[in-house]
C-alpha atoms as a PDB file:
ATOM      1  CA  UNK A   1       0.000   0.000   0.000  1.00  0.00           C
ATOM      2  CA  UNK A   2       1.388   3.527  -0.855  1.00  0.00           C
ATOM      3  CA  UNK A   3       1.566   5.231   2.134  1.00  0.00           C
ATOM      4  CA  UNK A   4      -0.780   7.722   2.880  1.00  0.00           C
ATOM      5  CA  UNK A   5       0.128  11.613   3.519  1.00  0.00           C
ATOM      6  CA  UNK A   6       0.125  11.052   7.566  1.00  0.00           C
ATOM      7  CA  UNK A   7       0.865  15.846   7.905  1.00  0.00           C
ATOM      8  CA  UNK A   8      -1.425  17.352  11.063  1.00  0.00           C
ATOM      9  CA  UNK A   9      -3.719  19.013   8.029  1.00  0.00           C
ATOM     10  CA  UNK A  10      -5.543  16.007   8.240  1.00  0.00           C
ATOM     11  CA  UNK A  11      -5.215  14.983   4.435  1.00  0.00           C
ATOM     12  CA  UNK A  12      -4.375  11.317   6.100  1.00  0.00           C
ATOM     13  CA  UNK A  13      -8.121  11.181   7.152  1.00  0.00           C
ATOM     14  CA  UNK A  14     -10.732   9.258   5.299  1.00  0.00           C
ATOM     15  CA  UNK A  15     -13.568   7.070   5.734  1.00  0.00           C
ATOM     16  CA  UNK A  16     -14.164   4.119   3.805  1.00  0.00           C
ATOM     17  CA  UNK A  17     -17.732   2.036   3.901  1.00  0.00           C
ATOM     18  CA  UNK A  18     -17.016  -1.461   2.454  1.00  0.00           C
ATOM     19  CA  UNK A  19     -20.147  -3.809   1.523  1.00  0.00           C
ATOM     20  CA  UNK A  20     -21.152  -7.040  -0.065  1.00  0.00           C
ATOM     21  CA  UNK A  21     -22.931  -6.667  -3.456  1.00  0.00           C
ATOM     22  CA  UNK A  22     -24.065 -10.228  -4.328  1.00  0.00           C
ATOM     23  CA  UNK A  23     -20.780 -12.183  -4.257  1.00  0.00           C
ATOM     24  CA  UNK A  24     -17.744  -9.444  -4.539  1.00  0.00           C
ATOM     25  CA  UNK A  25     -17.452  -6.640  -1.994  1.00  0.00           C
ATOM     26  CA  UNK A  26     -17.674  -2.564  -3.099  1.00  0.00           C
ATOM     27  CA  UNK A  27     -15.625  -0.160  -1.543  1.00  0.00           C
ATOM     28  CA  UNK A  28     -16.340   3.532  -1.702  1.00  0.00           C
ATOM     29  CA  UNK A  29     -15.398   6.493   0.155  1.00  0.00           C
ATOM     30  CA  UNK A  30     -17.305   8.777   2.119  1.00  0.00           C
ATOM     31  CA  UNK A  31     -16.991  12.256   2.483  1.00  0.00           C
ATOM     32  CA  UNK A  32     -13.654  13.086   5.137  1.00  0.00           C
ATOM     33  CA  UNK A  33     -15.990  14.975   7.163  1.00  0.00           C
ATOM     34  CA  UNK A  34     -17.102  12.022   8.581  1.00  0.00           C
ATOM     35  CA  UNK A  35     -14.341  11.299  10.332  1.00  0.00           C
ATOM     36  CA  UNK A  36     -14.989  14.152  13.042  1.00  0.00           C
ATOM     37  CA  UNK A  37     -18.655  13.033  13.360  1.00  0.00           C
ATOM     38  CA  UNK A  38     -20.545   9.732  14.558  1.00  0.00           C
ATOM     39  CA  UNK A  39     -23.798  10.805  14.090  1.00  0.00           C
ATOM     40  CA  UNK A  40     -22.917  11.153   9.961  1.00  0.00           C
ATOM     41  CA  UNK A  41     -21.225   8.737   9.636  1.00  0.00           C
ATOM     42  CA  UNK A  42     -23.638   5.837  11.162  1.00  0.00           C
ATOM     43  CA  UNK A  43     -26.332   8.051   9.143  1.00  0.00           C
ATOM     44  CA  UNK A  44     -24.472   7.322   5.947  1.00  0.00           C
ATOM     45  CA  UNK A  45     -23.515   3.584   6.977  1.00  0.00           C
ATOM     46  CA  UNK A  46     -27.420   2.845   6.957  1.00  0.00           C
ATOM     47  CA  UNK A  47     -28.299   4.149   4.053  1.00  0.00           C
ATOM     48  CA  UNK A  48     -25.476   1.637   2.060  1.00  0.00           C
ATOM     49  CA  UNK A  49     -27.821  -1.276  -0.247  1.00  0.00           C
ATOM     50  CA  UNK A  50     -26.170  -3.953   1.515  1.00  0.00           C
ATOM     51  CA  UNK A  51     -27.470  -7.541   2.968  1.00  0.00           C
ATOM     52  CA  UNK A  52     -24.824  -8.016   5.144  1.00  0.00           C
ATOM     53  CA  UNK A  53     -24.624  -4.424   6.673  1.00  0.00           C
ATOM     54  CA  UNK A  54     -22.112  -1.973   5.745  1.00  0.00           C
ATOM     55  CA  UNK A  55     -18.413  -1.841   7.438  1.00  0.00           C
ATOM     56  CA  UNK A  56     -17.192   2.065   8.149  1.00  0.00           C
ATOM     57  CA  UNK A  57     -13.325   1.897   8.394  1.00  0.00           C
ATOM     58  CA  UNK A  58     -11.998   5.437   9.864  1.00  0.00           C
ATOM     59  CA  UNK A  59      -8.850   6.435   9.779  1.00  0.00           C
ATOM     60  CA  UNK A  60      -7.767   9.746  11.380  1.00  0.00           C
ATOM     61  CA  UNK A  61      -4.109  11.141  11.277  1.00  0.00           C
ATOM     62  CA  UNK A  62      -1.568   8.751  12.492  1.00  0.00           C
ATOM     63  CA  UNK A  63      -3.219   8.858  15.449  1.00  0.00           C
ATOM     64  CA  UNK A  64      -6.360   5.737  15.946  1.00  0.00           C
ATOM     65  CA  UNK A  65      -8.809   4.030  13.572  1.00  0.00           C
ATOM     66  CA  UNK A  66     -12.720   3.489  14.357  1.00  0.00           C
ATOM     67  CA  UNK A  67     -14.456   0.592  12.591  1.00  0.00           C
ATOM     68  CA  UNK A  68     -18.270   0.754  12.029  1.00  0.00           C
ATOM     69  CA  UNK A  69     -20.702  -2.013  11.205  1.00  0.00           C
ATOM     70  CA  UNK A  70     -24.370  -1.313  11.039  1.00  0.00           C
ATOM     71  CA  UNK A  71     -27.070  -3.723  10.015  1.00  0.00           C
ATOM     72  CA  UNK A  72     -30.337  -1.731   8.986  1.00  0.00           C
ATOM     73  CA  UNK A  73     -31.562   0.713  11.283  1.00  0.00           C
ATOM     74  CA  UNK A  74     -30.417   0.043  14.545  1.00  0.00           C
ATOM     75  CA  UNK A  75     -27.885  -2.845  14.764  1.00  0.00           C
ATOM     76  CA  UNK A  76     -24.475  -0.937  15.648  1.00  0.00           C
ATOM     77  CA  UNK A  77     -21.280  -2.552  16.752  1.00  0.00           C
ATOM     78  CA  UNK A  78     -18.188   0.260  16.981  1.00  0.00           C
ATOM     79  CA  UNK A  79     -14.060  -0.737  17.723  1.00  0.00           C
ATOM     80  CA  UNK A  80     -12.109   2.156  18.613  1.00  0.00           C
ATOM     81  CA  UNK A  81      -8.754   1.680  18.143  1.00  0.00           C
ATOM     82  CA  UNK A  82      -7.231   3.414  21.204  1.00  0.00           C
ATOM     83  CA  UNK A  83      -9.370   4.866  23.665  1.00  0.00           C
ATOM     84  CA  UNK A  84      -6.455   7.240  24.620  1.00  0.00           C
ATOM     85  CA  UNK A  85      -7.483   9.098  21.370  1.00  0.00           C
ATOM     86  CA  UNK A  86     -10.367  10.654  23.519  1.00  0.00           C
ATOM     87  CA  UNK A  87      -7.948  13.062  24.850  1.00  0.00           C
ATOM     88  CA  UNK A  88      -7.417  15.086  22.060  1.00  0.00           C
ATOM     89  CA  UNK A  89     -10.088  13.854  19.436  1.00  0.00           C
ATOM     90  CA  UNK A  90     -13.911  15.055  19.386  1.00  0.00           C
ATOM     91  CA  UNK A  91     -14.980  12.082  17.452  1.00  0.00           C
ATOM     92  CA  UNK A  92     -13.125   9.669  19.459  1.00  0.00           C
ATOM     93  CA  UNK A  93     -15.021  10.835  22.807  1.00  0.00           C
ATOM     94  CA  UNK A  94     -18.044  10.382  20.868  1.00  0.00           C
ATOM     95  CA  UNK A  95     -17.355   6.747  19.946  1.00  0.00           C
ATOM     96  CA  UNK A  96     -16.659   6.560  24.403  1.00  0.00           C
ATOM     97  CA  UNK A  97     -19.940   7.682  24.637  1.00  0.00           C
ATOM     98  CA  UNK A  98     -21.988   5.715  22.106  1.00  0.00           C
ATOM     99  CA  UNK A  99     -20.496   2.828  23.984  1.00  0.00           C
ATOM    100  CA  UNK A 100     -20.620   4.302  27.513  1.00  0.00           C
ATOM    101  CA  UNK A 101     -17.165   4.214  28.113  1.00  0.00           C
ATOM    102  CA  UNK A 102     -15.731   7.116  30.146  1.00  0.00           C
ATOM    103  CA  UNK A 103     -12.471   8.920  28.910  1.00  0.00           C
ATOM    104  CA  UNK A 104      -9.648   7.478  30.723  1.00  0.00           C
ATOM    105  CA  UNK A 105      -8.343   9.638  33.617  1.00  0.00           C
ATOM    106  CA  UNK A 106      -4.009  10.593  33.347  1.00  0.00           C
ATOM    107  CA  UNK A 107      -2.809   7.236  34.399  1.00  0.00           C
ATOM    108  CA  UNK A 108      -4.665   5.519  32.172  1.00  0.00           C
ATOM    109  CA  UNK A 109      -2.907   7.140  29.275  1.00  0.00           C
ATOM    110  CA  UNK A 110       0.190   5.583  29.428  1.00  0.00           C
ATOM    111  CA  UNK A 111      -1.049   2.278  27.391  1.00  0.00           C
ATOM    112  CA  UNK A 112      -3.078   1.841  23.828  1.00  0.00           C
ATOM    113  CA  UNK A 113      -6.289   0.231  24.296  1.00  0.00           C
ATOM    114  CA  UNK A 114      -8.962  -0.547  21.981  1.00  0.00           C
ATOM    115  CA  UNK A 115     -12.827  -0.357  22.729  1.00  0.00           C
ATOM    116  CA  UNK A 116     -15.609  -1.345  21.893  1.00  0.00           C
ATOM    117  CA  UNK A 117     -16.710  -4.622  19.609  1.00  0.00           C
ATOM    118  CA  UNK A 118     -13.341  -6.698  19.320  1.00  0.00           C
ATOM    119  CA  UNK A 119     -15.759  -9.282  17.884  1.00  0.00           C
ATOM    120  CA  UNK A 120     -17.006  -6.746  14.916  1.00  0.00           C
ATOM    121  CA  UNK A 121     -15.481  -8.760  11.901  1.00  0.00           C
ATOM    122  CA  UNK A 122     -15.154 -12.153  13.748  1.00  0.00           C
ATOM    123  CA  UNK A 123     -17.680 -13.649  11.332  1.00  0.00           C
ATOM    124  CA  UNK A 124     -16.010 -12.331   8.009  1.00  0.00           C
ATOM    125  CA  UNK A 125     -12.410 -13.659   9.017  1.00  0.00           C
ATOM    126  CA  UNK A 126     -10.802 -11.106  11.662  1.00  0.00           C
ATOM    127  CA  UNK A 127     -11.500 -12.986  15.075  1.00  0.00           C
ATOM    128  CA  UNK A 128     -10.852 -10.759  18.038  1.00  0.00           C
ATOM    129  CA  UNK A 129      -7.332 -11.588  19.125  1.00  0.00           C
ATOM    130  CA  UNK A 130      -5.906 -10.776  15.748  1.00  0.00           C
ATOM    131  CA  UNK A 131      -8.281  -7.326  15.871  1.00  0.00           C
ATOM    132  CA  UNK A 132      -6.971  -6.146  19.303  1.00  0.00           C
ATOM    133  CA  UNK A 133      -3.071  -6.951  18.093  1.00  0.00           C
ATOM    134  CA  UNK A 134      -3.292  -4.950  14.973  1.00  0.00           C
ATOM    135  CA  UNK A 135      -5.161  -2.372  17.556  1.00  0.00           C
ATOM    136  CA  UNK A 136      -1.830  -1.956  19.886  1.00  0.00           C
ATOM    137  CA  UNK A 137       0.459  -2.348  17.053  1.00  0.00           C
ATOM    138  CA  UNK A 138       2.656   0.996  17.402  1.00  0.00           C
ATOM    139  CA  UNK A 139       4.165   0.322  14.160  1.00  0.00           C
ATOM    140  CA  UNK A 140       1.486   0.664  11.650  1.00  0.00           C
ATOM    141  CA  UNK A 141      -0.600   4.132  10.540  1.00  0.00           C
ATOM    142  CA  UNK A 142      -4.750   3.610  11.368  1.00  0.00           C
ATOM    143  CA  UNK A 143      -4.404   3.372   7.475  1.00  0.00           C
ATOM    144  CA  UNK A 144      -1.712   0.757   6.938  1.00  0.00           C
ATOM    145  CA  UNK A 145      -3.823  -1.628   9.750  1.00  0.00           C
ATOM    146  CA  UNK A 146      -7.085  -0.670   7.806  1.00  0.00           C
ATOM    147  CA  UNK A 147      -5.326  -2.031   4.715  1.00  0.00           C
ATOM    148  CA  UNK A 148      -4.083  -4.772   6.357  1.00  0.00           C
ATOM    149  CA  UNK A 149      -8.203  -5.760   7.784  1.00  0.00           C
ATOM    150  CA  UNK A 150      -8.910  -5.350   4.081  1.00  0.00           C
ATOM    151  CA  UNK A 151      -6.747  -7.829   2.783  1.00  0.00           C
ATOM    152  CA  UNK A 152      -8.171 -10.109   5.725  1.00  0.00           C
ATOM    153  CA  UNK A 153     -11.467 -10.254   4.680  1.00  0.00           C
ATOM    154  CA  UNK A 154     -11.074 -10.342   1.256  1.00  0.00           C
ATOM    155  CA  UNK A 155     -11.650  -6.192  -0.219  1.00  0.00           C
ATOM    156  CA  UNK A 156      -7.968  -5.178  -0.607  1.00  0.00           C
ATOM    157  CA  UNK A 157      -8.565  -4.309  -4.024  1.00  0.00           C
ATOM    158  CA  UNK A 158     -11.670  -2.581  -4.327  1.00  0.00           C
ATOM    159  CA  UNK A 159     -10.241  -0.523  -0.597  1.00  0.00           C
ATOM    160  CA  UNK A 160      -7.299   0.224  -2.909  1.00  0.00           C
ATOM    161  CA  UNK A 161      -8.721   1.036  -5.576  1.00  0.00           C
ATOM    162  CA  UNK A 162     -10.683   3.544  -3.483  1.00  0.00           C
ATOM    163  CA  UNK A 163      -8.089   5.085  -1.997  1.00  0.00           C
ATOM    164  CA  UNK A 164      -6.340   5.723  -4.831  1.00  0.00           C
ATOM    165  CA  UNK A 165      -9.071   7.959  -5.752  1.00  0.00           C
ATOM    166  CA  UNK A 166      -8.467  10.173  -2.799  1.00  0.00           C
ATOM    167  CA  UNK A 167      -6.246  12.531  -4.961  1.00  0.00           C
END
């Protein structure tokens, strides 16, 4: 995967919303805003054609990644990345909230830890363990693990191609 610009002007962020279309998955992207706001972004989730739900894959800076899966109207399931995000990201205190998590205190923020639905993507190939070690791996950019979750359940292609279209 080409890497990404990963500069504080925020040209690193997208959102991606990956769903099944009979047998091959689609991949578009949604608009960047999206990544500062949970409310639009589960809006535009449910209003993907898809069967099988749509998957929202975040990525914001260099900093976490959120991943969204809604089935129809109200069946959510949200993974935040690192919950020490909350600090210094609006959206990320959002995602605490939708899952009624409080923002860790200080001392909590000496360690990365995800929240949320570990088990989001269990059924398509990513089972939870795998999820929470890509999660606290300091190495990779949100966008490189995103990338990485693509290729695991089968859209690496079409989340390329995608991103390629960024600009």
């Amino acid at each position: 995967m080409t890497e990404l610009d990963q500069g504080d002007d925020g040209s690193g962020d997208f959102v991606a919303v990956a769903y099944r279309e009979e047998d091959y998955w689609d991949v578009d992207l949604l608009p960047v805003a999206l990544t500062q706001d949970l409310k639009g972004l589960l809006h535009a989730l449910r209003q993907q054609p898809s069967i099988s739900g749509a998957i929202g894959l975040v990525s914001v800076g260099d900093d976490f990644f959120v991943i969204v899966r809604v089935y129809g109207r109200d069946d959510v399931s949200i993974f935040l990345s690192d919950v020490t995000a909350s600090v210094d990201w609006e959206v990320a205190r959002e995602v605490l909230a939708y899952l009624d998590i409080d923002i860790p205190e200080d001392e909590d923020l000496d360690q990365v830890l995800p929240a949320g639905d570990l088990s989001i993507i269990a059924d398509l190939g990513l089972d939870e363990m795998e999820l929470g070690a890509l999660a606290g791996d300091l190495d990779l950019y949100p966008d490189e693990v995103l990338a990485s979750i693509s290729e695991r359940l089968g859209f690496q292609q079409a989340f390329q191609r995608a991103l390629d279209g960024m600009g």
